[in-house]
C-alpha atoms as a PDB file:
ATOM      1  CA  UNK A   1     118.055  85.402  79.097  1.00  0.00           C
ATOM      2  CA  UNK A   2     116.916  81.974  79.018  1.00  0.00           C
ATOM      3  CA  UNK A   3     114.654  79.754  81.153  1.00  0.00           C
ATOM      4  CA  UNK A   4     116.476  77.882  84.050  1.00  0.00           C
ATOM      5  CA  UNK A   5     115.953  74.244  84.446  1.00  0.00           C
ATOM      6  CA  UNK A   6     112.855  73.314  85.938  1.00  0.00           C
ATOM      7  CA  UNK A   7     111.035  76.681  85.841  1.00  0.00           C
ATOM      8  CA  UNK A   8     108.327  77.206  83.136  1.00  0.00           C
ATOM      9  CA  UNK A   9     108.945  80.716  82.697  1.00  0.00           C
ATOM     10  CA  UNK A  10     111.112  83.454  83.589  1.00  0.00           C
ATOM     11  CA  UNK A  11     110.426  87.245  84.231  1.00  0.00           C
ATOM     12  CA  UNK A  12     114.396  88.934  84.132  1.00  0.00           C
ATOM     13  CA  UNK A  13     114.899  91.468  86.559  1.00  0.00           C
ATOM     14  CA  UNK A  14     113.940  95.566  85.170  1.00  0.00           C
ATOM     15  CA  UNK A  15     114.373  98.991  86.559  1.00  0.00           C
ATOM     16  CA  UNK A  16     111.281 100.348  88.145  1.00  0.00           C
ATOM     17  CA  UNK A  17     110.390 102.910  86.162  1.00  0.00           C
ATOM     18  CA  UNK A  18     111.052 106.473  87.397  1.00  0.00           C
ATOM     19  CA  UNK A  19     107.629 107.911  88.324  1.00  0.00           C
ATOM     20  CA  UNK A  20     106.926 105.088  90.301  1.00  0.00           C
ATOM     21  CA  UNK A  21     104.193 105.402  93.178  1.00  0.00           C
ATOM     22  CA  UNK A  22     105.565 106.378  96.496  1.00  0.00           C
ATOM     23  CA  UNK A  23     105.191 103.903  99.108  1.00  0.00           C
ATOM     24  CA  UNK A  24     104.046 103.626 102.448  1.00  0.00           C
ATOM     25  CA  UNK A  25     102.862 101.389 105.239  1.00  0.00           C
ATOM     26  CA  UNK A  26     100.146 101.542 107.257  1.00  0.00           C
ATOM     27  CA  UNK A  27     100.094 101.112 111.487  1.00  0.00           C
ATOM     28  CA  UNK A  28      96.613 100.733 112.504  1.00  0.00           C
ATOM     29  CA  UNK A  29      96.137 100.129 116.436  1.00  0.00           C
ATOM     30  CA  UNK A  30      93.411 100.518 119.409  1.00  0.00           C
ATOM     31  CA  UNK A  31      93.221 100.011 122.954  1.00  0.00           C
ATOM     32  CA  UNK A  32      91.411  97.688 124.687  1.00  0.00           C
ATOM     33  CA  UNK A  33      89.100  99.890 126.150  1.00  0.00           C
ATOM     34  CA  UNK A  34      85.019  99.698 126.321  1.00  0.00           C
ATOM     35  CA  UNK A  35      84.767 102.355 123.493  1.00  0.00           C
ATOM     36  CA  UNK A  36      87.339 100.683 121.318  1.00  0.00           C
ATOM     37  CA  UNK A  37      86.218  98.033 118.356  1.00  0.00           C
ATOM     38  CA  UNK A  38      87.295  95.916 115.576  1.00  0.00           C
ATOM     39  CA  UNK A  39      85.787  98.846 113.843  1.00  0.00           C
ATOM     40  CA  UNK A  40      88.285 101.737 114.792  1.00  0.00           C
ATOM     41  CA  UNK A  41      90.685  99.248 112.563  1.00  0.00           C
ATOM     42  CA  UNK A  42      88.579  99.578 110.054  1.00  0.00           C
ATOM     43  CA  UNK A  43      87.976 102.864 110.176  1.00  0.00           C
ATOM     44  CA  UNK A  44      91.775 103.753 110.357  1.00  0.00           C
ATOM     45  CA  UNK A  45      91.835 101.310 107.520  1.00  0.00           C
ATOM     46  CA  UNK A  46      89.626 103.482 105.087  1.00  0.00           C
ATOM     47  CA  UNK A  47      91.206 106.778 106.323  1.00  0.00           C
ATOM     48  CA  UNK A  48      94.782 105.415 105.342  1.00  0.00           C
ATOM     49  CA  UNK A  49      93.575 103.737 102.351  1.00  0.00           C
ATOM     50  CA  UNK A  50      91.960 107.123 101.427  1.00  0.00           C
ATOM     51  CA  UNK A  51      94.863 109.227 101.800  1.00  0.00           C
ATOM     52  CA  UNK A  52      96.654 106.400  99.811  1.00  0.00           C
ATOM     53  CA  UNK A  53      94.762 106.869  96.489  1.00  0.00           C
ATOM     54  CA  UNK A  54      94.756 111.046  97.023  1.00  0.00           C
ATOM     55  CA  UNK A  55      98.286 111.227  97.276  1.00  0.00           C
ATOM     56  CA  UNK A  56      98.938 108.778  94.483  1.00  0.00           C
ATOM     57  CA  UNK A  57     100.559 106.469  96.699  1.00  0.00           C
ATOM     58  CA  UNK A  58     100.581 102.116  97.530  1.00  0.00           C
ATOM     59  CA  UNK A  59     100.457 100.455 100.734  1.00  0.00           C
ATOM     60  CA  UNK A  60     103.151  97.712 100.810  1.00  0.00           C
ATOM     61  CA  UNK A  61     101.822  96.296 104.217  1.00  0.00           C
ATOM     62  CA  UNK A  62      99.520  96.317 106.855  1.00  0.00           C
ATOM     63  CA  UNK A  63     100.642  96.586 110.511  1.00  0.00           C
ATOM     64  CA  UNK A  64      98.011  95.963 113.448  1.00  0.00           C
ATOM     65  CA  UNK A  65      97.729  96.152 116.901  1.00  0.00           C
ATOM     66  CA  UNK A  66      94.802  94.973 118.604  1.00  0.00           C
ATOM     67  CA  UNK A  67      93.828  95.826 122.654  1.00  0.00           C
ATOM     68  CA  UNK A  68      97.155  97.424 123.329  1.00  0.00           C
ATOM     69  CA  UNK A  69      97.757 100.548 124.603  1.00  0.00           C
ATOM     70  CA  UNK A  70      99.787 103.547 122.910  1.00  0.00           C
ATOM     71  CA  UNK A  71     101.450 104.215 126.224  1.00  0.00           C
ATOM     72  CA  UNK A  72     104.025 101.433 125.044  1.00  0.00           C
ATOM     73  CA  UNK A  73     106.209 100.572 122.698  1.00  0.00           C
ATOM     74  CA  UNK A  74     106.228  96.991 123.365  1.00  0.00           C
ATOM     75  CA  UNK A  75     103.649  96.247 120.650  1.00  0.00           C
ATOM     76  CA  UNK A  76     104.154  93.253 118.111  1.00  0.00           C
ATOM     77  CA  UNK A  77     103.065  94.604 115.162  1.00  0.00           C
ATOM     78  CA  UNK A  78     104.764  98.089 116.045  1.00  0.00           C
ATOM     79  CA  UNK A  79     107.804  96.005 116.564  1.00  0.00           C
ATOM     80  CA  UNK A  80     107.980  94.334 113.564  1.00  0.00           C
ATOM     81  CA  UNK A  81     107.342  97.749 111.137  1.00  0.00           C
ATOM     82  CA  UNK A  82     110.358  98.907 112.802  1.00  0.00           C
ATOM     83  CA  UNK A  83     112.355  95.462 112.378  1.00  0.00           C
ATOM     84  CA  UNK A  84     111.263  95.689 108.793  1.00  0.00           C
ATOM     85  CA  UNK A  85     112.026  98.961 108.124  1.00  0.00           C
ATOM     86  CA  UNK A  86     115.135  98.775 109.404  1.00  0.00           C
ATOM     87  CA  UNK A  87     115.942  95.675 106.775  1.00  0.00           C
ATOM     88  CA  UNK A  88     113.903  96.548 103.894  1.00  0.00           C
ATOM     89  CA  UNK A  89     113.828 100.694 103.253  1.00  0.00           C
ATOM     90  CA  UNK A  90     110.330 101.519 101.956  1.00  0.00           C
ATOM     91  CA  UNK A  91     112.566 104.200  99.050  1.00  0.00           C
ATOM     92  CA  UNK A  92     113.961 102.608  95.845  1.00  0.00           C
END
């Protein structure tokens, strides 16, 4: 395949290779109470990010809700995993 006008290069489409890494996403979310911090994200961060590399696996995206409760659904970063799962399986 060539290079189309205007573009300096051009990387053609390939196969991912079979044994690629499984994928995943990662929800991370506290309430707003006096006991919950900026650092409960983090900490949720390094647990998921942990399980990640021990499982062989790569996180794709970050979701994150901050000072909203779990008693809901109506959280915008929930909301949008499941609008972009629903487009975009996370499976080849």
């Amino acid at each position: 395949m060539g290079k189309p006008p205007g573009r300096k290069c051009y990387h053609a489409p390939q196969k991912a290779p079979a044994a690629e890494a499984p994928r995943l996403v990662a929800y991370y979310r506290y309430s707003g109470g006096s006991r919950q911090t900026e650092q409960s994200i983090e900490g949720q961060r390094r647990d998921c990010e942990a399980y990640a590399r021990a499982h062989g696996m790569t996180i794709l995206r970050e979701y994150v809700d901050r000072h909203i409760s779990g008693k809901t659904d109506d959280r915008p970063a929930f909301q949008q995993l499941v609008a972009d799962s629903a487009r975009t399986p996370l499976t080849p």
